[in-house]
Protein backbone atom coordinates (compact mmCIF):
# COMPACT_ATOMS: atom_id res chain seq x y z
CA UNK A 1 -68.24 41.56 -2.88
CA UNK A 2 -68.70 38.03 -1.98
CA UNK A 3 -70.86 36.33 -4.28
CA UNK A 4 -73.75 33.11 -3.58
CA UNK A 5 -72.58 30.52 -5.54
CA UNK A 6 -75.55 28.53 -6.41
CA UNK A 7 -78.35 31.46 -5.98
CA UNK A 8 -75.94 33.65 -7.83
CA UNK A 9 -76.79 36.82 -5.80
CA UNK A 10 -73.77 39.23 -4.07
CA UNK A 11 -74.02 38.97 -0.51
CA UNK A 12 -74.25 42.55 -0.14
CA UNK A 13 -77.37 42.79 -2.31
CA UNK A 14 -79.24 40.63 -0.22
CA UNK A 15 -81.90 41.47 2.27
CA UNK A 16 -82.43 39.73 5.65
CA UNK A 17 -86.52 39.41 5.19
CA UNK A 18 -86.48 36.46 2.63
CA UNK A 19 -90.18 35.16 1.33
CA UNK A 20 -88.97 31.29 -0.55
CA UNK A 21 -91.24 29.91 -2.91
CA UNK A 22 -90.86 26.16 -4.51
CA UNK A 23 -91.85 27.80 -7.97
CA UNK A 24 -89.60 30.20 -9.86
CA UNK A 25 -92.81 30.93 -12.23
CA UNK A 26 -94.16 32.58 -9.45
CA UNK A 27 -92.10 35.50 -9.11
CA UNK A 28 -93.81 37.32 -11.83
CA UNK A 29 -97.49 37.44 -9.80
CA UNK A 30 -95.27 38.37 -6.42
CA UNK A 31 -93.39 41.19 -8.08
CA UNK A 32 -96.79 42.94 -8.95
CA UNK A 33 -97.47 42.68 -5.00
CA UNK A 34 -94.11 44.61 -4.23
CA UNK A 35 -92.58 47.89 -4.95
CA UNK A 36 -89.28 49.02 -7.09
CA UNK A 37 -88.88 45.34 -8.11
CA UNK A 38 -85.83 44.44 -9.00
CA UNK A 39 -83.95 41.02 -10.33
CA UNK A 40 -81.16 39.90 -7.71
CA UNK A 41 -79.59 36.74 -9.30
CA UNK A 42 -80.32 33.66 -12.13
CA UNK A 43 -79.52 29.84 -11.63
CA UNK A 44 -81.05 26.66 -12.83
CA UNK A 45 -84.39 26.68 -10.22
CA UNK A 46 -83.20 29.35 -8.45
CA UNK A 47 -84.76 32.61 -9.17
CA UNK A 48 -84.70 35.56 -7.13
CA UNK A 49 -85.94 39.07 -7.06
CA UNK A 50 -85.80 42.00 -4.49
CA UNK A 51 -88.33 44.63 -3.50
CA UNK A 52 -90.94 46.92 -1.02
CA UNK A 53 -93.46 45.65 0.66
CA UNK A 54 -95.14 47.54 3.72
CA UNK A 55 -92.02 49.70 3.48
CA UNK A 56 -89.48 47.22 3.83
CA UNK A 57 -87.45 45.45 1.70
CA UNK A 58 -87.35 42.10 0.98
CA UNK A 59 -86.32 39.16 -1.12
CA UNK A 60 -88.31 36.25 -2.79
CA UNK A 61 -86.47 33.68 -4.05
CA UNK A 62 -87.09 30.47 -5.54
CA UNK A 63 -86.10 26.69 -4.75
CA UNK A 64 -87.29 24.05 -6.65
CA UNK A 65 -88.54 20.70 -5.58
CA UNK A 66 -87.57 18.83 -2.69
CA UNK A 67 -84.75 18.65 -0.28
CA UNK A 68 -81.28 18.19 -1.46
CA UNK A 69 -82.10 21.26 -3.88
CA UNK A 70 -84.02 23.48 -1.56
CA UNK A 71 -81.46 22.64 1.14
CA UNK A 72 -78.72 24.58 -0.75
CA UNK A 73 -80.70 27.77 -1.47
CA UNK A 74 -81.70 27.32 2.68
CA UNK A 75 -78.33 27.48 3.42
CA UNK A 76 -77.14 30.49 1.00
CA UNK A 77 -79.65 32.49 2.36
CA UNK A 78 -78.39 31.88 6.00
CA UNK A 79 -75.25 32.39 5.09
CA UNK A 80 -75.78 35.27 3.07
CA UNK A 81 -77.36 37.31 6.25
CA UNK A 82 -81.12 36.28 6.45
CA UNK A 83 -82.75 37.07 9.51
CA UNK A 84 -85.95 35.70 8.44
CA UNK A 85 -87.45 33.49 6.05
CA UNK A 86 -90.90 32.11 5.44
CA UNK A 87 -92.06 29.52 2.72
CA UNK A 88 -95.32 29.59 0.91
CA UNK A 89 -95.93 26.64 -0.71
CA UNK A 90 -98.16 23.81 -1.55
CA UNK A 91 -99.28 20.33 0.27
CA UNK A 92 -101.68 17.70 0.44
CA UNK A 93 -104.12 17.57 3.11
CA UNK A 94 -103.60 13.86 5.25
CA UNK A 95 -106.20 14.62 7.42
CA UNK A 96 -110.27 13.98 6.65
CA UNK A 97 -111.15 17.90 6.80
CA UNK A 98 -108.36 19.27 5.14
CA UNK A 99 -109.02 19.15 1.13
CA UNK A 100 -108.05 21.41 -1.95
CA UNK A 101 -107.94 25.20 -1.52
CA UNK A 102 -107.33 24.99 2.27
CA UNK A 103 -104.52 26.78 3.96
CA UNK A 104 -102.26 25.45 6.77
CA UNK A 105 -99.56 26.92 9.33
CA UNK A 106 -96.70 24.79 9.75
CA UNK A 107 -96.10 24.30 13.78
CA UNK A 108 -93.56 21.67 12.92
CA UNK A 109 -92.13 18.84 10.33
CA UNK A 110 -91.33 15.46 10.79
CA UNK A 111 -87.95 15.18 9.34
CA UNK A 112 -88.79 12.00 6.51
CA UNK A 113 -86.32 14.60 4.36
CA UNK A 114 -83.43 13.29 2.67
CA UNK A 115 -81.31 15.78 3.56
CA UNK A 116 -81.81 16.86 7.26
CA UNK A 117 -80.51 13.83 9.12
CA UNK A 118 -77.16 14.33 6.94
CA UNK A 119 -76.94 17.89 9.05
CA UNK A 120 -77.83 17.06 12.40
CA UNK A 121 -79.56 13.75 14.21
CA UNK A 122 -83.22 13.25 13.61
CA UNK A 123 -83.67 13.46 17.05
CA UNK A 124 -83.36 17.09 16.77
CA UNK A 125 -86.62 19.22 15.82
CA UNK A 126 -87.82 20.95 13.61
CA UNK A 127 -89.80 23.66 14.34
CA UNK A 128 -90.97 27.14 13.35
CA UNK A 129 -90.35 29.97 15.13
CA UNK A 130 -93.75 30.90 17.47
CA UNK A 131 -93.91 34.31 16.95
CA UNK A 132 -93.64 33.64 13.01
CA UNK A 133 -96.97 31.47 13.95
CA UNK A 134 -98.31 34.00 15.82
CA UNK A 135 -97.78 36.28 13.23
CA UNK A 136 -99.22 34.26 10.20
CA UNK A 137 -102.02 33.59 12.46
CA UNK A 138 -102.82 37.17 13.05
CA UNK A 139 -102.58 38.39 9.40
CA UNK A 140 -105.00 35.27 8.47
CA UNK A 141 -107.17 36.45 11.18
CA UNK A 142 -107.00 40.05 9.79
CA UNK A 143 -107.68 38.76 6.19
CA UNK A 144 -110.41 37.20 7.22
CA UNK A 145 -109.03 33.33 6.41
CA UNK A 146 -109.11 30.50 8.50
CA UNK A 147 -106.45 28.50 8.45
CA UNK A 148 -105.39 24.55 9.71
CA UNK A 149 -102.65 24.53 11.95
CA UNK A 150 -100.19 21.58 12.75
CA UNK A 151 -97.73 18.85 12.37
CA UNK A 152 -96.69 18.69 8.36
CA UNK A 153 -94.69 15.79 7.05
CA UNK A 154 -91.84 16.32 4.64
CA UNK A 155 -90.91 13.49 2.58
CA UNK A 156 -88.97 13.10 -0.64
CA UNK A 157 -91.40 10.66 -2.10
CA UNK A 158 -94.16 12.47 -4.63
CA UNK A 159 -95.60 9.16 -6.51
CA UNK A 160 -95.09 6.04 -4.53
CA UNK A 161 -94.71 2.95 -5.75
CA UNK A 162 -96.47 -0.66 -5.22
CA UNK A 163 -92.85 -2.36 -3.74
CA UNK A 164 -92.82 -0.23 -0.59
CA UNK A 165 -95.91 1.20 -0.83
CA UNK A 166 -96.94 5.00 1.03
CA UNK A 167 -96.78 5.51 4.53
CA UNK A 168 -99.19 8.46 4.58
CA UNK A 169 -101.98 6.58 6.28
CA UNK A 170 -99.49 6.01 9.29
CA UNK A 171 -98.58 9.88 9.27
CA UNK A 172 -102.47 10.44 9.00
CA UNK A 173 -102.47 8.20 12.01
CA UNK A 174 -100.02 9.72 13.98
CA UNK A 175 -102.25 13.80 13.60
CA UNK A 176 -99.85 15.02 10.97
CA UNK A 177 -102.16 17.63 9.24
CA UNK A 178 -100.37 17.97 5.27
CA UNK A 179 -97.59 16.33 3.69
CA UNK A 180 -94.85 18.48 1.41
CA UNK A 181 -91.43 18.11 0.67
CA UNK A 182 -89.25 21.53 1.87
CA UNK A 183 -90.19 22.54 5.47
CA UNK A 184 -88.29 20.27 7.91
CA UNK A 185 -85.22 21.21 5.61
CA UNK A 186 -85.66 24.77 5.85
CA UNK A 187 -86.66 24.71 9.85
CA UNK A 188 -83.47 22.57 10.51
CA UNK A 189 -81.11 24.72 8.37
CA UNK A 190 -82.72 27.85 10.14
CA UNK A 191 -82.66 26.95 13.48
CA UNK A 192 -79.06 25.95 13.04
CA UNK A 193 -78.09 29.18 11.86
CA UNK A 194 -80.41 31.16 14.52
CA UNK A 195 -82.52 32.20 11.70
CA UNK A 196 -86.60 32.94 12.27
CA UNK A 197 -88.80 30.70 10.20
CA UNK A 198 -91.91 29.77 9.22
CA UNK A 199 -94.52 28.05 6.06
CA UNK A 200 -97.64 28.71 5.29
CA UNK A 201 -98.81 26.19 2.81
CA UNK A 202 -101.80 26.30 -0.03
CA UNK A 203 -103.61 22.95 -0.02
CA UNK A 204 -103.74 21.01 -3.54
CA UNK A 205 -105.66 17.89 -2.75
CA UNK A 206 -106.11 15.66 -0.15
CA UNK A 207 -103.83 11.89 -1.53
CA UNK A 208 -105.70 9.46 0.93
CA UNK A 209 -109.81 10.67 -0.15
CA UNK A 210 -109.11 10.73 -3.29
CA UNK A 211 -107.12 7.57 -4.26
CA UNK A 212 -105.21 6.01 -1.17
CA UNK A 213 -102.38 7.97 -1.51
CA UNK A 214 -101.33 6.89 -5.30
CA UNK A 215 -101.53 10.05 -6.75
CA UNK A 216 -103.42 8.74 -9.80
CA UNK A 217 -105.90 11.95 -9.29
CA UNK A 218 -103.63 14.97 -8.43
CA UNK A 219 -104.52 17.33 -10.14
CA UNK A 220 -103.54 20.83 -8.64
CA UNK A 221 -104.56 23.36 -11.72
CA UNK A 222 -108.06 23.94 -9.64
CA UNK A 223 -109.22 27.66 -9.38
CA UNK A 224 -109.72 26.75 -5.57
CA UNK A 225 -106.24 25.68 -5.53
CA UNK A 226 -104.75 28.61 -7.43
CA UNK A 227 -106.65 31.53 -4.69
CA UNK A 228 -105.31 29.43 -1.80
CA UNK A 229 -101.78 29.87 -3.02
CA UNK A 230 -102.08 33.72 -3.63
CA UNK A 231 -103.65 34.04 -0.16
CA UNK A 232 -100.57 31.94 1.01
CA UNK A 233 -98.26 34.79 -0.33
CA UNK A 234 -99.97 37.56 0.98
CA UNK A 235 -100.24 36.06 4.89
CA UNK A 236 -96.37 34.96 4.45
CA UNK A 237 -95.75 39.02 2.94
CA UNK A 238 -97.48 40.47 5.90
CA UNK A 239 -95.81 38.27 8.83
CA UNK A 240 -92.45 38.83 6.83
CA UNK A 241 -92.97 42.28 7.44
CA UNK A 242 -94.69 42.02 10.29
């Protein structure tokens, strides 16, 4: 049996309804959400477990931070025979209204990645799958939770710095709803292999109301924040399964 290399998990063992997650800390609350839990594979950032949920089986797996890193667990899991995958992560709100403990659904990413435009020209999109919207949208709707939905920005930059300054008020400008630092690289790598996607994303503070976009005030260890990203989990468990 063919082995992952860099998720260490055999091919066979894998399931094709994937839930990724940026922390691998955050396995051990999603495990108690599933049934006959079990551990799939150990390496560096990338954790990953298997289990039940609604019936089905699934896999959550952990990524890490940023592209180049999450880019190579992406691609394992399409390669390794996902069918579907879904992130639930965190962001910061760029727009006015959208501040700590929100939720958004990722339509699309602008592709400020390092990564993507090594895989395909920027001029190529990337987008989630609509009926993985549809789908998040309808168990938020079920749940009771409203949720933004839009344009997020993925960039590799976390704390800017005074040479170059941050370009978030321009993405603010241009309607982009949250900035993180995964999505456009999974929705490229997915789309290329013809694999469904999707994010859901917990918000953790809002960069340009709270100090212009230096970061000198993020601080996501906020109860508010903390309940937005277990409600991300369970929308992205019940669209997964969906």
């Amino acid at each position: 049996m063919a082995m992952l290399p860099i998720l260490k998990i055999d091919e066979g063992s894998l399931p094709n309804l994937i839930l990724v997650v940026g922390d691998p800390d955050r396995l051990t609350s999603i495990a108690s959400l599933l049934k006959g839990t079990k551990e799939l594979g150990k390496n560096r950032e990338y954790h990953s477990i298997t289990g039940f949920y609604n019936d089905k089986q699934i896999a959550v797996v952990s990524h890490g931070v940023g592209s180049a890193g999450a880019g190579a667990c992406f691609e394992e899991l399409c390669r390794g025979g996902a069918k579907r995958i879904i992130r639930a992560g965190s962001a910061g709100g760029l727009q006015e209204n959208v501040s700590a403990g929100d939720l958004v659904i990722a339509h699309a990413a602008v592709r400020e990645d390092g990564l993507s435009s090594k895989i395909v020209p920027v001029s190529y999109p990337a987008t989630a799958t609509p009926d993985l919207i549809i789908k998040l949208r309808s168990a938020a709707n079920s749940a009771g939770v409203d949720c933004h939905e839009g344009l997020v920005l993925t960039s590799d930059m976390f704390y800017p710095h005074e040479i170059l300054g941050s370009d978030l008020p321009l993405w603010q400008r241009a309607s982009v709803t949250a900035v993180e630092m995964e999505v456009a690289t999974l929705f490229v790598i997915c789309r290329l292999h013809g694999v469904e996607t999707a994010a859901v994303l917990a918000i953790d503070g809002n960069p340009l109301n709270q100090d212009g976009g230096s970061m000198d005030t993020y601080n996501p260890n906020q109860d508010s924040v903390r309940n937005a990203v277990t409600t991300s989990i369970t929308l992205a468990l019940e669209a997964l399964t969906g």
